[in-house]
PDB file of N, CA and C in Angstrom:
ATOM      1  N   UNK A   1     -22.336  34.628  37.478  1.00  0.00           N
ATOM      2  CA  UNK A   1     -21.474  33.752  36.698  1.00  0.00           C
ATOM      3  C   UNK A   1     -22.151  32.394  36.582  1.00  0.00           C
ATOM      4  N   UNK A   2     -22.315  31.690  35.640  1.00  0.00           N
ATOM      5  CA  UNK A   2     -23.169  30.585  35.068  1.00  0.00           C
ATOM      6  C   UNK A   2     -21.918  29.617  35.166  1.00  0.00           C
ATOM      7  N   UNK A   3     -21.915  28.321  35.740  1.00  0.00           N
ATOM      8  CA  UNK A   3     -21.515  26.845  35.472  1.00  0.00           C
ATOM      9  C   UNK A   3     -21.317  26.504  34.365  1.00  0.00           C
ATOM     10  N   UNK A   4     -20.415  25.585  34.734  1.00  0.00           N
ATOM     11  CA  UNK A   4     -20.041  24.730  33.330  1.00  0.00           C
ATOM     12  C   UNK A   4     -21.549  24.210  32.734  1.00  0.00           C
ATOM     13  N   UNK A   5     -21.587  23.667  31.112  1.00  0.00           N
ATOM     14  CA  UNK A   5     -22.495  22.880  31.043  1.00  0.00           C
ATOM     15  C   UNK A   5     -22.440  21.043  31.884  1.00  0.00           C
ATOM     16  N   UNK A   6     -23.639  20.585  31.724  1.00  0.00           N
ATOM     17  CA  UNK A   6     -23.218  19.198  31.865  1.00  0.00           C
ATOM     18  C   UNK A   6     -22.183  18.851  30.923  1.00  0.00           C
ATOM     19  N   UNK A   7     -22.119  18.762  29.962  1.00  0.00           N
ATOM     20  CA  UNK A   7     -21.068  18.567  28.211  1.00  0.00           C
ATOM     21  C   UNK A   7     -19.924  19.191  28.871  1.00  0.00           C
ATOM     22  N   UNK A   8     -19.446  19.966  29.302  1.00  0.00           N
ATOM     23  CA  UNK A   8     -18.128  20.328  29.467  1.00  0.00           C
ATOM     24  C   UNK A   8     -17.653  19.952  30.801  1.00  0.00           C
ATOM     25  N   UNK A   9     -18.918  19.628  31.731  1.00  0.00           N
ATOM     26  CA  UNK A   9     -18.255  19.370  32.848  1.00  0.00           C
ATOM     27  C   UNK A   9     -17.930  17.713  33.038  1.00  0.00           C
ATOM     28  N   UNK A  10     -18.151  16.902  32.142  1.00  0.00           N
ATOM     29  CA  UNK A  10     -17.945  15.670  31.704  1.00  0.00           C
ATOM     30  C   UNK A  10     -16.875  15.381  31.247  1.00  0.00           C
ATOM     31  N   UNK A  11     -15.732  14.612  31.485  1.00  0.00           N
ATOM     32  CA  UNK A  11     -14.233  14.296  31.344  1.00  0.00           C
ATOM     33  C   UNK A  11     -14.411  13.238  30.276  1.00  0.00           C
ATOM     34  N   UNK A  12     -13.601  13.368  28.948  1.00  0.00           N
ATOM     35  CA  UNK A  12     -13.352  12.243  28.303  1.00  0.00           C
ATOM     36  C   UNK A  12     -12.048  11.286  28.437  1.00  0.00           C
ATOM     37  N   UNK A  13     -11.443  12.156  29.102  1.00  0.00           N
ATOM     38  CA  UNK A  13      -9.776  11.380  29.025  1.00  0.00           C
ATOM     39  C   UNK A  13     -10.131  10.369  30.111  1.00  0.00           C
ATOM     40  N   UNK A  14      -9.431   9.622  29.789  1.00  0.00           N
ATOM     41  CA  UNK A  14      -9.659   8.196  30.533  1.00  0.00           C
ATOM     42  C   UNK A  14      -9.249   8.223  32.190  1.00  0.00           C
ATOM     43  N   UNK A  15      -9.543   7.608  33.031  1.00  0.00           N
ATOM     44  CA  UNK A  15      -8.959   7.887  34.384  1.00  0.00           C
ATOM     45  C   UNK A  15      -8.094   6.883  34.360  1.00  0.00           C
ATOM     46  N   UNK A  16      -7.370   6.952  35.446  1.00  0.00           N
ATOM     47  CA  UNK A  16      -6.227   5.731  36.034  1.00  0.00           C
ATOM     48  C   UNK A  16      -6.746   4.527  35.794  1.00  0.00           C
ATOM     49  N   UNK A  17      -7.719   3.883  36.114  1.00  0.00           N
ATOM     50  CA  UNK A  17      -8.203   2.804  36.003  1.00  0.00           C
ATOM     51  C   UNK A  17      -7.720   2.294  34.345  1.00  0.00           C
ATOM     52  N   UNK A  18      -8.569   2.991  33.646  1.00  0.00           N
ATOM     53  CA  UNK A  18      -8.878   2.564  32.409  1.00  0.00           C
ATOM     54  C   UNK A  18      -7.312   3.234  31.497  1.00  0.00           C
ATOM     55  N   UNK A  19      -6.828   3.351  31.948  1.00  0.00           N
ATOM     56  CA  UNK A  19      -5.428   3.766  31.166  1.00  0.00           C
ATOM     57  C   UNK A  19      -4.576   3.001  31.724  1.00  0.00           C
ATOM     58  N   UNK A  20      -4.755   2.315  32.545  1.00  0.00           N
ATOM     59  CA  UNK A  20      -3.884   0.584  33.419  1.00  0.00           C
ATOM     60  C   UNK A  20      -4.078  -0.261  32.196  1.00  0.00           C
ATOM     61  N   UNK A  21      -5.267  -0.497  32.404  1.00  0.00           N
ATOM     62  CA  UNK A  21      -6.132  -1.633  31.472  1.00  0.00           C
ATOM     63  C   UNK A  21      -5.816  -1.420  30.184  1.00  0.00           C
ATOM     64  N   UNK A  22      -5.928  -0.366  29.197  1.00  0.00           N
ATOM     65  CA  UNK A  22      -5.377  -0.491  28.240  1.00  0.00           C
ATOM     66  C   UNK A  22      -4.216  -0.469  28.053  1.00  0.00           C
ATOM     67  N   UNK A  23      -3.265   0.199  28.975  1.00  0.00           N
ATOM     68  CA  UNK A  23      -1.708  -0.328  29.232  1.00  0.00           C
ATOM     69  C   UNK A  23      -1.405  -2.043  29.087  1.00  0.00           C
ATOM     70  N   UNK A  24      -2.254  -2.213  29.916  1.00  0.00           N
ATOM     71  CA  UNK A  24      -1.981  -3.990  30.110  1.00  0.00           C
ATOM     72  C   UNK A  24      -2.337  -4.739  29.014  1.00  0.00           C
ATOM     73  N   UNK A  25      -3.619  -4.197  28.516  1.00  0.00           N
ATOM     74  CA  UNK A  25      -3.734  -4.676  27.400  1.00  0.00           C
ATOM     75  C   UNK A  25      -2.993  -4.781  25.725  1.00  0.00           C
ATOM     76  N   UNK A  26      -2.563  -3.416  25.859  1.00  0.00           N
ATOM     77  CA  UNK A  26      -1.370  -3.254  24.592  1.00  0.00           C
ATOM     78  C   UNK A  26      -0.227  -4.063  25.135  1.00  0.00           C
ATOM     79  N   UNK A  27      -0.039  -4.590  25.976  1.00  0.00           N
ATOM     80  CA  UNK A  27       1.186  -4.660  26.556  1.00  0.00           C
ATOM     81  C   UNK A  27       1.262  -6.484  26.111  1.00  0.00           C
ATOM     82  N   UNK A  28       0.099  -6.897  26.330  1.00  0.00           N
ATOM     83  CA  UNK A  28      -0.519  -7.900  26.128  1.00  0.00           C
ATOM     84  C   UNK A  28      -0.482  -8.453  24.393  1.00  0.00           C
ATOM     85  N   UNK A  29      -1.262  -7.856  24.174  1.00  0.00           N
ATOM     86  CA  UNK A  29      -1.045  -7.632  22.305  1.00  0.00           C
ATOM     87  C   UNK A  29       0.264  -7.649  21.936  1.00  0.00           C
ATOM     88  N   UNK A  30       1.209  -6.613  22.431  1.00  0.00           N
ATOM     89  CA  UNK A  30       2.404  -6.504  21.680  1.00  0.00           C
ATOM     90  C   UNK A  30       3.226  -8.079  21.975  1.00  0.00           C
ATOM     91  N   UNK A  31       2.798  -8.671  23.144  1.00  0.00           N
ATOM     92  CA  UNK A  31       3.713  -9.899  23.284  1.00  0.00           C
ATOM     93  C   UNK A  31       3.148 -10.560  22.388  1.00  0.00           C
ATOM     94  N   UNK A  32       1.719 -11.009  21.960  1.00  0.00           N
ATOM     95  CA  UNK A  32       1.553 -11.738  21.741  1.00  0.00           C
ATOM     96  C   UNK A  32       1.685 -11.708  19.816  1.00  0.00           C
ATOM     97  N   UNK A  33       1.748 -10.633  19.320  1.00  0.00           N
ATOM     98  CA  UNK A  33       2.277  -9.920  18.127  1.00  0.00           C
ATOM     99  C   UNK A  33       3.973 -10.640  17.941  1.00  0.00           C
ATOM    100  N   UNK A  34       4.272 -10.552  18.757  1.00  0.00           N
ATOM    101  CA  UNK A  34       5.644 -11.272  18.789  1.00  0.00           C
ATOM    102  C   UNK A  34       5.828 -12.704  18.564  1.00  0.00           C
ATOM    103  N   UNK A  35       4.604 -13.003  19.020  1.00  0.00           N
ATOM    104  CA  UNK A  35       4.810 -14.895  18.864  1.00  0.00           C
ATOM    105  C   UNK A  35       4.146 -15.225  17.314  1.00  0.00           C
ATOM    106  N   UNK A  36       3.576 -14.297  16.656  1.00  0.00           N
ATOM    107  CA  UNK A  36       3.453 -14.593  15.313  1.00  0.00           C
ATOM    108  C   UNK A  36       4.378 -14.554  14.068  1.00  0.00           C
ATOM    109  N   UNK A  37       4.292 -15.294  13.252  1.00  0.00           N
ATOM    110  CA  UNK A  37       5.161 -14.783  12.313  1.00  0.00           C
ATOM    111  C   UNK A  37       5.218 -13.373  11.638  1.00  0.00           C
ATOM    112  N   UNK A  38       6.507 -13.552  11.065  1.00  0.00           N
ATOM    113  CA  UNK A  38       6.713 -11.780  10.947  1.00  0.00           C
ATOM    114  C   UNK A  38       5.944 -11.290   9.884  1.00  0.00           C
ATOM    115  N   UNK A  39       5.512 -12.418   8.576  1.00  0.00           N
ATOM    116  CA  UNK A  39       4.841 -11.603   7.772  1.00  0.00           C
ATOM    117  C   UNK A  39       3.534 -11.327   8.333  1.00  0.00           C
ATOM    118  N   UNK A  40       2.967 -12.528   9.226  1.00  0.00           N
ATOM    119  CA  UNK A  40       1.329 -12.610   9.791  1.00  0.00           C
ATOM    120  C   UNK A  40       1.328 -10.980  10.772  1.00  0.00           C
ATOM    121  N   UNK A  41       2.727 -10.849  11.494  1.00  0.00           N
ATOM    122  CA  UNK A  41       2.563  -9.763  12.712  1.00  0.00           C
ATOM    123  C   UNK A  41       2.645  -8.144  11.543  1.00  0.00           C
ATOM    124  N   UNK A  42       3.360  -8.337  10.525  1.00  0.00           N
ATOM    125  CA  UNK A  42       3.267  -7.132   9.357  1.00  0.00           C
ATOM    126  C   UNK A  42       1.866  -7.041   8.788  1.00  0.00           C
ATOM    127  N   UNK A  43       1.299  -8.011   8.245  1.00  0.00           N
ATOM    128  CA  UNK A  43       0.167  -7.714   7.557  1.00  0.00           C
ATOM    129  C   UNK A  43      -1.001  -7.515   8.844  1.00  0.00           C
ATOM    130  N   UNK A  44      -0.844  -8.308   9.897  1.00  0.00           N
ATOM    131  CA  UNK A  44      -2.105  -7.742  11.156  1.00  0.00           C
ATOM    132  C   UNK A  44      -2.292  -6.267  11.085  1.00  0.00           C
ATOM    133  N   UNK A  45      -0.954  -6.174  11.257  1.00  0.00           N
ATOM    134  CA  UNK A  45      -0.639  -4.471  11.722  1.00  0.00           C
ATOM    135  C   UNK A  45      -0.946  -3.639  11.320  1.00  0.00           C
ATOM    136  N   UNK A  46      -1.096  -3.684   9.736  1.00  0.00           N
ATOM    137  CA  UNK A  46      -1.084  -2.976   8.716  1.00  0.00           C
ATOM    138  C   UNK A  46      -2.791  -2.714   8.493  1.00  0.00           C
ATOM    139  N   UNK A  47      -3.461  -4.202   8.595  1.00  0.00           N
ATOM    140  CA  UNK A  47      -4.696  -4.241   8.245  1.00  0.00           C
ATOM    141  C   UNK A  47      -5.435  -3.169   9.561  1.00  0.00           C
ATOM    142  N   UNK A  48      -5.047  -4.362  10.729  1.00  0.00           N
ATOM    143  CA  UNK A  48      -6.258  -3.938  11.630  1.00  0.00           C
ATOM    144  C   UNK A  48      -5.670  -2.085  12.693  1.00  0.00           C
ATOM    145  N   UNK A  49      -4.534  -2.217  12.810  1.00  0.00           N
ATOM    146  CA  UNK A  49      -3.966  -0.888  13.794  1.00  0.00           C
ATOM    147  C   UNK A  49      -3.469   0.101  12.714  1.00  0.00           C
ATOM    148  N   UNK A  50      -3.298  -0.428  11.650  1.00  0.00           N
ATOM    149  CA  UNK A  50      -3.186   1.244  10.113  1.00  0.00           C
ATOM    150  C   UNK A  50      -4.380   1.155   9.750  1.00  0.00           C
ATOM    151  N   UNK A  51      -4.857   0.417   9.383  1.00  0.00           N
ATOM    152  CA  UNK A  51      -6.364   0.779   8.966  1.00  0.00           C
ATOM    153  C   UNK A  51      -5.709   0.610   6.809  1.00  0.00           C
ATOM    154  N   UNK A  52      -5.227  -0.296   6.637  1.00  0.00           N
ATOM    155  CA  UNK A  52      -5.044  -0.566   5.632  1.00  0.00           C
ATOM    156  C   UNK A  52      -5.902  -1.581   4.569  1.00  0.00           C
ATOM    157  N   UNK A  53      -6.227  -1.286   3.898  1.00  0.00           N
ATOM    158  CA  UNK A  53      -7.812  -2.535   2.975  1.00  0.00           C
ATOM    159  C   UNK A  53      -7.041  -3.303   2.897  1.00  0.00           C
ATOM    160  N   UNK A  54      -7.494  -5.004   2.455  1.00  0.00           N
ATOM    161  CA  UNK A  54      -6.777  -5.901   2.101  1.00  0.00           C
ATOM    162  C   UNK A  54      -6.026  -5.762   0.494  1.00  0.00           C
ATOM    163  N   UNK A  55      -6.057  -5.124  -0.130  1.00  0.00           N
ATOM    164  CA  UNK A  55      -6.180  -4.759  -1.114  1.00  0.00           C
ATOM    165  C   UNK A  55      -4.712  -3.853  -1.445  1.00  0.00           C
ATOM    166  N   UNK A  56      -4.574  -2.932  -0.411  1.00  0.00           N
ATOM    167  CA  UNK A  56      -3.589  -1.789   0.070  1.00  0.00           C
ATOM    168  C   UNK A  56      -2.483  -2.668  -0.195  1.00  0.00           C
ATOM    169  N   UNK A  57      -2.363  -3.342   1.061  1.00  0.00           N
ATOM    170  CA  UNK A  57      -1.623  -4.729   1.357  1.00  0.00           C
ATOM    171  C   UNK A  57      -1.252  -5.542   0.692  1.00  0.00           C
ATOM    172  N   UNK A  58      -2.066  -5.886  -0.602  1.00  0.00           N
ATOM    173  CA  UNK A  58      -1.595  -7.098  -1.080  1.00  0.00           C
ATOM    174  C   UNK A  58      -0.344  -6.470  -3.056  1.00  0.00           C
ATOM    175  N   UNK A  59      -1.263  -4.916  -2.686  1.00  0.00           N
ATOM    176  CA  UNK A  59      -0.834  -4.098  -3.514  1.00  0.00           C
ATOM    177  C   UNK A  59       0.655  -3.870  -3.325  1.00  0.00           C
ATOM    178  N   UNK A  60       0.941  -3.660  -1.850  1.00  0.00           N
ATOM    179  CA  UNK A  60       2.169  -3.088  -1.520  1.00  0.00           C
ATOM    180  C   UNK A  60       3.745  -3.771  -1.305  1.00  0.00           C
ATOM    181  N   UNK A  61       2.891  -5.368  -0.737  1.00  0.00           N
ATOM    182  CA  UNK A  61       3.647  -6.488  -0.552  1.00  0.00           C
ATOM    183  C   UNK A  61       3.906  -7.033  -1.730  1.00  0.00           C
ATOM    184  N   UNK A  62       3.058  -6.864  -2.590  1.00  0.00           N
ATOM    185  CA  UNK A  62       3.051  -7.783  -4.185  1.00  0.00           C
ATOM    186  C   UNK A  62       2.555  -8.992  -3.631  1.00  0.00           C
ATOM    187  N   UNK A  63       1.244  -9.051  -3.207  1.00  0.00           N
ATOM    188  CA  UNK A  63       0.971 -10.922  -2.611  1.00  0.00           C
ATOM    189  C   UNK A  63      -0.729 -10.774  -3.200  1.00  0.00           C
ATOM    190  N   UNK A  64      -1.572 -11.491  -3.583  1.00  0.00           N
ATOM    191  CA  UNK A  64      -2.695 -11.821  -3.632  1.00  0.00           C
ATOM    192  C   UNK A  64      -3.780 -11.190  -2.711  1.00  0.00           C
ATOM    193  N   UNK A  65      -5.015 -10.741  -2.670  1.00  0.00           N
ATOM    194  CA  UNK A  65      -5.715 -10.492  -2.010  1.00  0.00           C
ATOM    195  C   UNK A  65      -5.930 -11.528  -0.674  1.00  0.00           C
ATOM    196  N   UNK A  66      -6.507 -12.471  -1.543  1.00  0.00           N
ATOM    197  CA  UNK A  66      -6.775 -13.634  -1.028  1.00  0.00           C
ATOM    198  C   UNK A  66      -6.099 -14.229  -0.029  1.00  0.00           C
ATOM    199  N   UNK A  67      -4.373 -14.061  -0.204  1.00  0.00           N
ATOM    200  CA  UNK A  67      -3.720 -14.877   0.601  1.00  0.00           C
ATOM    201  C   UNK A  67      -3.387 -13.177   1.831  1.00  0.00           C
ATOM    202  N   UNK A  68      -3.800 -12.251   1.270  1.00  0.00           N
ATOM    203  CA  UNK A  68      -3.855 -10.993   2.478  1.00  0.00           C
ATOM    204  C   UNK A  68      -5.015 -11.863   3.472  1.00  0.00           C
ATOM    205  N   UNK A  69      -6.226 -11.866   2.967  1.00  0.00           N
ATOM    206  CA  UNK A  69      -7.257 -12.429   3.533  1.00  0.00           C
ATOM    207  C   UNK A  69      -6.976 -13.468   4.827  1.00  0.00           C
ATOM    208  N   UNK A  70      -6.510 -14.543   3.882  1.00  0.00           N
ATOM    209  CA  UNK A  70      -6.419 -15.826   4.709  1.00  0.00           C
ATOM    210  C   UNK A  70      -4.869 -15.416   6.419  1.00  0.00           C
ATOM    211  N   UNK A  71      -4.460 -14.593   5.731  1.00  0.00           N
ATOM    212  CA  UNK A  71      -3.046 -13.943   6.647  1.00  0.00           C
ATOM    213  C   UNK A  71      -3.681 -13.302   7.895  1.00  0.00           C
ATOM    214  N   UNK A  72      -4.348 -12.666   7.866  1.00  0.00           N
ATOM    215  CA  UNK A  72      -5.479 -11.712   8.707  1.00  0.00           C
ATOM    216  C   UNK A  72      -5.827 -12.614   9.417  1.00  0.00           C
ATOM    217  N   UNK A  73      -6.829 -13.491   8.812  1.00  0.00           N
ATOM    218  CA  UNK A  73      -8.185 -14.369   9.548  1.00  0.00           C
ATOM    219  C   UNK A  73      -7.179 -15.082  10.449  1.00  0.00           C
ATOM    220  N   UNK A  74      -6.164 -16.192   9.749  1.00  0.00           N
ATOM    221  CA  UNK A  74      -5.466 -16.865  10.905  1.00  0.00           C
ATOM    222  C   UNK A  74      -4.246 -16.201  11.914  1.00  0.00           C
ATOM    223  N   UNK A  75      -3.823 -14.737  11.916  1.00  0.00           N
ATOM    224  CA  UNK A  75      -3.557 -14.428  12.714  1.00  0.00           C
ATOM    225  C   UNK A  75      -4.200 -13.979  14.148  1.00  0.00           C
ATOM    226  N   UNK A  76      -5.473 -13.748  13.589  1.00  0.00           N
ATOM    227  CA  UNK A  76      -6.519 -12.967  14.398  1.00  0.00           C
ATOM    228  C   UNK A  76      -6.741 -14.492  14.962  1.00  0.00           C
ATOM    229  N   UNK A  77      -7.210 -15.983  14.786  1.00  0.00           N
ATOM    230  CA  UNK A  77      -7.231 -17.003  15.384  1.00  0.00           C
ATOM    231  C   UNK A  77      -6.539 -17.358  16.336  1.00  0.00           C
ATOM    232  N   UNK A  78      -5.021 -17.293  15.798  1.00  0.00           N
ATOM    233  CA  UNK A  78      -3.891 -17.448  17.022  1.00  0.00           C
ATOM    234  C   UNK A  78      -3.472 -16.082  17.760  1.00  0.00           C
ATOM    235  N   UNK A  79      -3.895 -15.063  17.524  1.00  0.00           N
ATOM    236  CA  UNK A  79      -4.037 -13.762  18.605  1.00  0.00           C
ATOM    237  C   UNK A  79      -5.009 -14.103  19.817  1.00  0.00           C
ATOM    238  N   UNK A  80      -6.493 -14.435  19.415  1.00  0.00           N
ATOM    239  CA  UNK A  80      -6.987 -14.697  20.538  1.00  0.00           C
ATOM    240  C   UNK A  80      -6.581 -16.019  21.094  1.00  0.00           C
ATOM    241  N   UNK A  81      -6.277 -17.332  20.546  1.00  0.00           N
ATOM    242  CA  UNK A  81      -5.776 -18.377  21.480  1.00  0.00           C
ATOM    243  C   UNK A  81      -4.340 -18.000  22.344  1.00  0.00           C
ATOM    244  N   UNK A  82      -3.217 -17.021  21.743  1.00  0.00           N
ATOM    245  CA  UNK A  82      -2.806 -16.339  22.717  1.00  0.00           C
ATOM    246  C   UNK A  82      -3.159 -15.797  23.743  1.00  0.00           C
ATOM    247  N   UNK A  83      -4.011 -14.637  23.494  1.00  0.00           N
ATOM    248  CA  UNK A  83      -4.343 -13.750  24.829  1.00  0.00           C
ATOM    249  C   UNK A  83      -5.469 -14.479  25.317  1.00  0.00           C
ATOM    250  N   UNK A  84      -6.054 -15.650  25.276  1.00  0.00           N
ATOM    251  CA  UNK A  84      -6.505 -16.597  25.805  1.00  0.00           C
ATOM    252  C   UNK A  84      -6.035 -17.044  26.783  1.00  0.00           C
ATOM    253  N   UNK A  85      -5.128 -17.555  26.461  1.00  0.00           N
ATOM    254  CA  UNK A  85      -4.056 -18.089  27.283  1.00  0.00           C
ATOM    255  C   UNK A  85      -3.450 -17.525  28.284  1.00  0.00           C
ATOM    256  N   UNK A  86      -2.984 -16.144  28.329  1.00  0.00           N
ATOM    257  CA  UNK A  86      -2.033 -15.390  28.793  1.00  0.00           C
ATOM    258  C   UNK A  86      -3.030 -15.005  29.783  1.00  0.00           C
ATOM    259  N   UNK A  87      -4.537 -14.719  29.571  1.00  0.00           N
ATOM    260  CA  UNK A  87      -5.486 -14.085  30.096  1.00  0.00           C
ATOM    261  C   UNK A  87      -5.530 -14.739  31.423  1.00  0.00           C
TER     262      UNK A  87
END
């Protein structure tokens, strides 16, 4: 009877450690998702965790590319001076 390969005997699912950490970390995000405004915490969401173009977005909301754009960039500014902070 022949062994696993190396490839199968290699675990991808995350261990305890690293399923804390991204616990803490979503956990982290979602507060700090909260302290944004609601259209900035809708269009983040949409862009960066749906995987939506700016374009999708500005299509769907009826708003400008541009001002999708500028919505993104300065949420993503005050996301990290949040979890900056919190860090």
């Amino acid at each position: 009877m022949v062994g696993p390969s190396a490839a199968e005997a290699v675990s991808t699912a995350a261990g305890p450690v690293e399923q804390a950490v991204a616990a803490e970390l979503s956990d982290r995000l979602r507060a700090a998702l909260g302290q944004l405004s609601e259209k900035q915490a809708e269009i983040f969401s949409l862009h960066v965790l749906s995987g939506w173009s700016q374009r999708e977005i500005a299509e769907r909301l009826k708003m400008t590319d541009n001002y999708v754009g500028v919505t993104i960039y300065r949420a993503r500014q005050q996301l990290q001076q949040l979890l900056r902070a919190d860090g």
